[in-house]
PDB file of N, CA and C in Angstrom:
ATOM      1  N   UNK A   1     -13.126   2.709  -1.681  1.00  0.00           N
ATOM      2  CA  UNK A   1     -12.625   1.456  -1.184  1.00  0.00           C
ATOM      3  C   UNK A   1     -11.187   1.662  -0.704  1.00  0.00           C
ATOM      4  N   UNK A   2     -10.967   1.919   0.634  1.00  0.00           N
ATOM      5  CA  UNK A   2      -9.628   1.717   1.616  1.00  0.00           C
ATOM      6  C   UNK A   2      -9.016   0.659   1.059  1.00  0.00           C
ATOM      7  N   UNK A   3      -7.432   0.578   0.650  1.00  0.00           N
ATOM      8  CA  UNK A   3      -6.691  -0.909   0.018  1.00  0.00           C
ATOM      9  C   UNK A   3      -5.251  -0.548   1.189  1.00  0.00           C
ATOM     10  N   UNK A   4      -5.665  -1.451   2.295  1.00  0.00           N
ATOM     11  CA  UNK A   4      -4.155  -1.650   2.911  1.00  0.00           C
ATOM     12  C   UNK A   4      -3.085  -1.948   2.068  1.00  0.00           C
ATOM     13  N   UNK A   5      -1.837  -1.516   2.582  1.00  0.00           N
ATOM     14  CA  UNK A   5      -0.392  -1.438   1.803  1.00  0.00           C
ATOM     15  C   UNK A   5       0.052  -2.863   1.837  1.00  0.00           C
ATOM     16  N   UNK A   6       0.458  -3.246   0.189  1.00  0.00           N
ATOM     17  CA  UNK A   6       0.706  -4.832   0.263  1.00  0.00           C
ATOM     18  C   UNK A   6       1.569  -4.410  -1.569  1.00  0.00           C
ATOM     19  N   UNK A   7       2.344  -5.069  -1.812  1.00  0.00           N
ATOM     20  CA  UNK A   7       2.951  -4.971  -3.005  1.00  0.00           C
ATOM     21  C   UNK A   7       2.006  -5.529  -4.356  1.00  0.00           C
ATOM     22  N   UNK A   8       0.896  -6.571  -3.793  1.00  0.00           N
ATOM     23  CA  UNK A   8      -0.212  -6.817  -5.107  1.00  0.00           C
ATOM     24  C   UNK A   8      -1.031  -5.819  -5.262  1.00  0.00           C
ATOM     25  N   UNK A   9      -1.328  -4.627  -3.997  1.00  0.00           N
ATOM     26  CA  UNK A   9      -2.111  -3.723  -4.407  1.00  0.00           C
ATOM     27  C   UNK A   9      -1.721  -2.803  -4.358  1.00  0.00           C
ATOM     28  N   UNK A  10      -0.577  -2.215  -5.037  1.00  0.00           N
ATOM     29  CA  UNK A  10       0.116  -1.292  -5.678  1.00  0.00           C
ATOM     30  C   UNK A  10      -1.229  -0.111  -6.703  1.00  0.00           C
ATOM     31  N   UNK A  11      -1.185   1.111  -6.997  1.00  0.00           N
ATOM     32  CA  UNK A  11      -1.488   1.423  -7.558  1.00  0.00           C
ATOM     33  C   UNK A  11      -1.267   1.804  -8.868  1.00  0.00           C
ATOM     34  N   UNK A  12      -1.866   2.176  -9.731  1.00  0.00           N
ATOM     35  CA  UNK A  12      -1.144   2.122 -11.181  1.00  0.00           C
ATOM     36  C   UNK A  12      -0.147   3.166 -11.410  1.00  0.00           C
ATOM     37  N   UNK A  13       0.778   3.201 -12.227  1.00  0.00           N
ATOM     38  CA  UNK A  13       1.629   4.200 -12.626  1.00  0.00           C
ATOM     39  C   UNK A  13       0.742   5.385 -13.089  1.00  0.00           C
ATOM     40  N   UNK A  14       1.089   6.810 -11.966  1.00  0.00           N
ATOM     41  CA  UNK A  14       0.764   8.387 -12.840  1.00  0.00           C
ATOM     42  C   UNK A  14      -1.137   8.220 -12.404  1.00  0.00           C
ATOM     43  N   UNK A  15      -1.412   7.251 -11.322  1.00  0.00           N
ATOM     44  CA  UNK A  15      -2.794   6.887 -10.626  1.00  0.00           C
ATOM     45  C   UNK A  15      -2.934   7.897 -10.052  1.00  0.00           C
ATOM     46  N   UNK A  16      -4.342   8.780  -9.685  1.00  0.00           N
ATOM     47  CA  UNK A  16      -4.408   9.739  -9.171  1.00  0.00           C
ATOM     48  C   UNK A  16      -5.190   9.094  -7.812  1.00  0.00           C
ATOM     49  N   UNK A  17      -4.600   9.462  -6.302  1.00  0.00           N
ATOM     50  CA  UNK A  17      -4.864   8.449  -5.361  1.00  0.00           C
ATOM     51  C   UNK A  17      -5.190   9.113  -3.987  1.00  0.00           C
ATOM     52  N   UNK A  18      -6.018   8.719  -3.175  1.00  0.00           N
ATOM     53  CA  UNK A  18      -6.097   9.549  -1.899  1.00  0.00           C
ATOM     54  C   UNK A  18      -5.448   8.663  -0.528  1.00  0.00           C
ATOM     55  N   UNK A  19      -4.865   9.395  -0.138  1.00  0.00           N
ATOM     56  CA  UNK A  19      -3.600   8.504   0.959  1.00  0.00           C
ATOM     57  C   UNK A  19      -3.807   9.068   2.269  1.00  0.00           C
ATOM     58  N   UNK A  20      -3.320   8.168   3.285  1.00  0.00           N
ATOM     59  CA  UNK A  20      -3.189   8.982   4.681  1.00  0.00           C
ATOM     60  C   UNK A  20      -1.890   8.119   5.198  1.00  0.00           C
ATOM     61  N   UNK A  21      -0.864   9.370   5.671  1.00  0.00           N
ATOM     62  CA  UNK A  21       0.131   8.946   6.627  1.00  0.00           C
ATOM     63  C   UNK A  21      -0.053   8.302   8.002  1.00  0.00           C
ATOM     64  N   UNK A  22       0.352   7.954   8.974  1.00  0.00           N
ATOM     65  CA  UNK A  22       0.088   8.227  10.164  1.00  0.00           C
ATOM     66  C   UNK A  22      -0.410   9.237  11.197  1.00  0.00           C
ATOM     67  N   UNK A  23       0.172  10.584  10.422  1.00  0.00           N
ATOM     68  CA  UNK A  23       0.019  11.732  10.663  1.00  0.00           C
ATOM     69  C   UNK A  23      -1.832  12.067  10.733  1.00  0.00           C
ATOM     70  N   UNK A  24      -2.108  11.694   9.394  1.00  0.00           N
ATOM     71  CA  UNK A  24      -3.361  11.932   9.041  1.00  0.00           C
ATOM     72  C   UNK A  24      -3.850  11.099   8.976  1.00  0.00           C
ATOM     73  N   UNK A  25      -3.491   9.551   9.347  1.00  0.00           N
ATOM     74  CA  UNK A  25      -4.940   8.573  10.376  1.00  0.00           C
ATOM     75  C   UNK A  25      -5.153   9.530  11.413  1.00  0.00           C
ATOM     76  N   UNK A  26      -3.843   9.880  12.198  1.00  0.00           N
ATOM     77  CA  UNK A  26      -4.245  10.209  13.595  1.00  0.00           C
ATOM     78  C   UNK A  26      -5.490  11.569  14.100  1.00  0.00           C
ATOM     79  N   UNK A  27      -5.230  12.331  12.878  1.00  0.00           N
ATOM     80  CA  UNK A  27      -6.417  13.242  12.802  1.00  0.00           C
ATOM     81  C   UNK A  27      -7.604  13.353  11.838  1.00  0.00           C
ATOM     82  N   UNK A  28      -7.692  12.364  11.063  1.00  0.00           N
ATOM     83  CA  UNK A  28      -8.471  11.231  10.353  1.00  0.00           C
ATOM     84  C   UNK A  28      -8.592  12.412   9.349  1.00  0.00           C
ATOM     85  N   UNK A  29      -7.557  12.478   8.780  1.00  0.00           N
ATOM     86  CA  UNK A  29      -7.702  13.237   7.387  1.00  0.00           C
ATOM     87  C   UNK A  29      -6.811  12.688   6.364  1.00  0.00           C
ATOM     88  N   UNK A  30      -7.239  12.952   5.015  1.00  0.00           N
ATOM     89  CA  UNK A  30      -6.781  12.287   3.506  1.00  0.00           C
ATOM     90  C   UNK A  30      -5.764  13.422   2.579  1.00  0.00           C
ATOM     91  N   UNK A  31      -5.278  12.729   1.669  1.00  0.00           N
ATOM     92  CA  UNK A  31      -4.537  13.649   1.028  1.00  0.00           C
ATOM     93  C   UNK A  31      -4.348  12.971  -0.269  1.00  0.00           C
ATOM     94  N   UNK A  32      -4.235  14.335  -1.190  1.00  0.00           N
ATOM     95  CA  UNK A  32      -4.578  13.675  -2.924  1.00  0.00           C
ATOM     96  C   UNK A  32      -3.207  13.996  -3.140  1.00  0.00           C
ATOM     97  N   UNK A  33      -3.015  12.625  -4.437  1.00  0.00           N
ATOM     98  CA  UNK A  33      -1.400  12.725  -4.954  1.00  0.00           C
ATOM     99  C   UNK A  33      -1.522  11.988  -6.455  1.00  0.00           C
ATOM    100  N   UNK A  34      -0.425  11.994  -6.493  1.00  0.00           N
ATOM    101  CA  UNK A  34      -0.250  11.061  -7.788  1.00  0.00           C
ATOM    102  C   UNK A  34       0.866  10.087  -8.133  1.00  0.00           C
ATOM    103  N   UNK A  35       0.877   8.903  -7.737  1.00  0.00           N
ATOM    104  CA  UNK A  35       1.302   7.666  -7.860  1.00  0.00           C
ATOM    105  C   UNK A  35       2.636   7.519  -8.719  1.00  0.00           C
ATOM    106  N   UNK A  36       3.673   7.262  -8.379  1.00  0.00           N
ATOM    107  CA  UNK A  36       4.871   6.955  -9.232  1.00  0.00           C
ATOM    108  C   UNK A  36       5.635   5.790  -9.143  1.00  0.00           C
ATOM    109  N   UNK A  37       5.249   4.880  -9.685  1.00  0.00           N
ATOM    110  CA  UNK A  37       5.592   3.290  -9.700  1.00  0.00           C
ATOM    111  C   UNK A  37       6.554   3.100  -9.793  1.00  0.00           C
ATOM    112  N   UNK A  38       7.568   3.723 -10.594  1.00  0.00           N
ATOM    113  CA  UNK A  38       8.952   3.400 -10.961  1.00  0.00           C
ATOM    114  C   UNK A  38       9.975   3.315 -10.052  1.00  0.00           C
ATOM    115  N   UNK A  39       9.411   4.778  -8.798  1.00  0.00           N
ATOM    116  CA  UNK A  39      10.194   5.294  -7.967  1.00  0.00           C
ATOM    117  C   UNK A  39       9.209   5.147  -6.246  1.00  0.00           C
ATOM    118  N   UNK A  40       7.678   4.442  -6.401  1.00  0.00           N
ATOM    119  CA  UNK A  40       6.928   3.622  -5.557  1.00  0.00           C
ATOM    120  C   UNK A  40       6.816   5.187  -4.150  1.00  0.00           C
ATOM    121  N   UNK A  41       6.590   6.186  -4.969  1.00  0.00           N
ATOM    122  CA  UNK A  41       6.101   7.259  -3.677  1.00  0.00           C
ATOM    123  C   UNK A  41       5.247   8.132  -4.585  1.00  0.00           C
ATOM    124  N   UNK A  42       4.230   8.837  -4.015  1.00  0.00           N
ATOM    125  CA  UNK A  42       3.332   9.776  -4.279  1.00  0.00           C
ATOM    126  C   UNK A  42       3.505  11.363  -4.217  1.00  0.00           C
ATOM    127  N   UNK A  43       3.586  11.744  -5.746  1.00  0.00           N
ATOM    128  CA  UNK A  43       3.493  13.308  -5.434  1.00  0.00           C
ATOM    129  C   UNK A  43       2.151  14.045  -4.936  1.00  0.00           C
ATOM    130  N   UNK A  44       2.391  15.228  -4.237  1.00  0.00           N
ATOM    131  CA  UNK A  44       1.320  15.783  -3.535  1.00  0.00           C
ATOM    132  C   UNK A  44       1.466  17.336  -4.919  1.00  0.00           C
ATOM    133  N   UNK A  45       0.343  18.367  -4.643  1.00  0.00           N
ATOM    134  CA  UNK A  45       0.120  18.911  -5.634  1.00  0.00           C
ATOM    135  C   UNK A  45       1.395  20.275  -5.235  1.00  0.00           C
ATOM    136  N   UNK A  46       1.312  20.448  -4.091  1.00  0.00           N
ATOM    137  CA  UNK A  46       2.792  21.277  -3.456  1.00  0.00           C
ATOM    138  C   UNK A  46       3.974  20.945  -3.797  1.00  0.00           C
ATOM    139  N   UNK A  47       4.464  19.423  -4.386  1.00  0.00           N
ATOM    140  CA  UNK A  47       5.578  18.943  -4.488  1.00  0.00           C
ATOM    141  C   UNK A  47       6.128  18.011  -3.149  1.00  0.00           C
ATOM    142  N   UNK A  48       5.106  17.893  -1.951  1.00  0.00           N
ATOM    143  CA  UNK A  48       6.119  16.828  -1.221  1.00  0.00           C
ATOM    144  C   UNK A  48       5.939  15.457  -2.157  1.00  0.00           C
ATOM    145  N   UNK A  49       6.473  14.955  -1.470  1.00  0.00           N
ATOM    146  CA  UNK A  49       6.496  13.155  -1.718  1.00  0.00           C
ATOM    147  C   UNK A  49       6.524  12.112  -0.855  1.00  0.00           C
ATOM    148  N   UNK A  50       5.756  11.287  -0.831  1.00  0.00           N
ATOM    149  CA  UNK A  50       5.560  10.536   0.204  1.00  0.00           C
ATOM    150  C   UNK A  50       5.546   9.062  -0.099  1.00  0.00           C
ATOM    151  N   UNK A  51       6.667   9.021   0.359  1.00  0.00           N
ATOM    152  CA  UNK A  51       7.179   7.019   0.173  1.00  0.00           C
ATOM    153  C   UNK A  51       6.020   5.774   0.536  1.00  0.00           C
ATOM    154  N   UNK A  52       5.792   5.115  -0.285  1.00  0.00           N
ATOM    155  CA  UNK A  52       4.627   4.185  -0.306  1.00  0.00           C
ATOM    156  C   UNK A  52       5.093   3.354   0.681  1.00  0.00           C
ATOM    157  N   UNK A  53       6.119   2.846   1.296  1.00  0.00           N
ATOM    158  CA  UNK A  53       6.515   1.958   2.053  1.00  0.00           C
ATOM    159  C   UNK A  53       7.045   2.930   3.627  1.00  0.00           C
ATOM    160  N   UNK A  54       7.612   3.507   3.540  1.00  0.00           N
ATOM    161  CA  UNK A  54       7.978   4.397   4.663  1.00  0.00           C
ATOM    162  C   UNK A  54       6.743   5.165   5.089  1.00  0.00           C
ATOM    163  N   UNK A  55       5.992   5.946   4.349  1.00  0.00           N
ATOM    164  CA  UNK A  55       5.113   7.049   5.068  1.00  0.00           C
ATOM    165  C   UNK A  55       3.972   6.758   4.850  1.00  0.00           C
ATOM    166  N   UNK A  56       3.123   6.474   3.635  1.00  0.00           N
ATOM    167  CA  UNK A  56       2.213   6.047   3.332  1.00  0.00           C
ATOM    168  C   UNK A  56       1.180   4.648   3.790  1.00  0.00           C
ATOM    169  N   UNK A  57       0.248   5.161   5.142  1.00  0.00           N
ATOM    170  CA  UNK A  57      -0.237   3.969   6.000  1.00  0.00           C
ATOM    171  C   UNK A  57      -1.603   2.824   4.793  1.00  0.00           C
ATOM    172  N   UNK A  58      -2.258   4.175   4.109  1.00  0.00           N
ATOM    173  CA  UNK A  58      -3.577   3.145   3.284  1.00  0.00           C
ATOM    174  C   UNK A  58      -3.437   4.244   2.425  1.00  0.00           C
ATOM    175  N   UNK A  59      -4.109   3.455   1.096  1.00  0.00           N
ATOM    176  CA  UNK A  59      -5.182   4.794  -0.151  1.00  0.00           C
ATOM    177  C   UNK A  59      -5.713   3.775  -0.379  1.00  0.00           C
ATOM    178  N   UNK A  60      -6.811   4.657  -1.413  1.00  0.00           N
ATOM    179  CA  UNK A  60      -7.905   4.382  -1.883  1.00  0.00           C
ATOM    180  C   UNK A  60      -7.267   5.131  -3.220  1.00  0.00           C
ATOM    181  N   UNK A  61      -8.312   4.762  -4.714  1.00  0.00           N
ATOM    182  CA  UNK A  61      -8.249   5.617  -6.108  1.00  0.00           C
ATOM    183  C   UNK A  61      -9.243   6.683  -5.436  1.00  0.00           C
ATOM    184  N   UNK A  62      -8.625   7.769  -6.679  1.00  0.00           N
ATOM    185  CA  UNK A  62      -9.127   8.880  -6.315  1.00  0.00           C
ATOM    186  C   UNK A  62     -10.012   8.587  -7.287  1.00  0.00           C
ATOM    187  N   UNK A  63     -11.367   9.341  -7.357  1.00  0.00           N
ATOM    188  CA  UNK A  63     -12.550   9.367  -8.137  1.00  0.00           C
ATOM    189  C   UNK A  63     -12.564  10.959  -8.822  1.00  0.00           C
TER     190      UNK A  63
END
């Protein structure tokens, strides 16, 4: 289930989550991270980070 970016559907703190930038709508690919509420951006397993409000276009929970 795709959840457009909105502050009620925040994901949970330390949520393990699949996201796409703009970058990766545009070549319709996903990317797994893990959710940090406190600080509202997603670590990737490399160490980037990707700002829930700046970079981050949709996620879904990861399964």
């Amino acid at each position: 289930m795709e959840v457009k970016l909105d502050k009620t559907t925040l994901p949970q703190h330390g949520q393990q989550v699949l996201f796409q930038t703009v970058i990766d709508e545009e070549y319709e690919t996903w990317q797994e991270g893990i959710y940090n509420a406190k600080a509202e951006y997603i670590r990737i397993s490399k160490g980037d980070i990707y700002d829930m409000w700046g970079d981050v276009v949709r996620w879904e929970p990861s399964v």
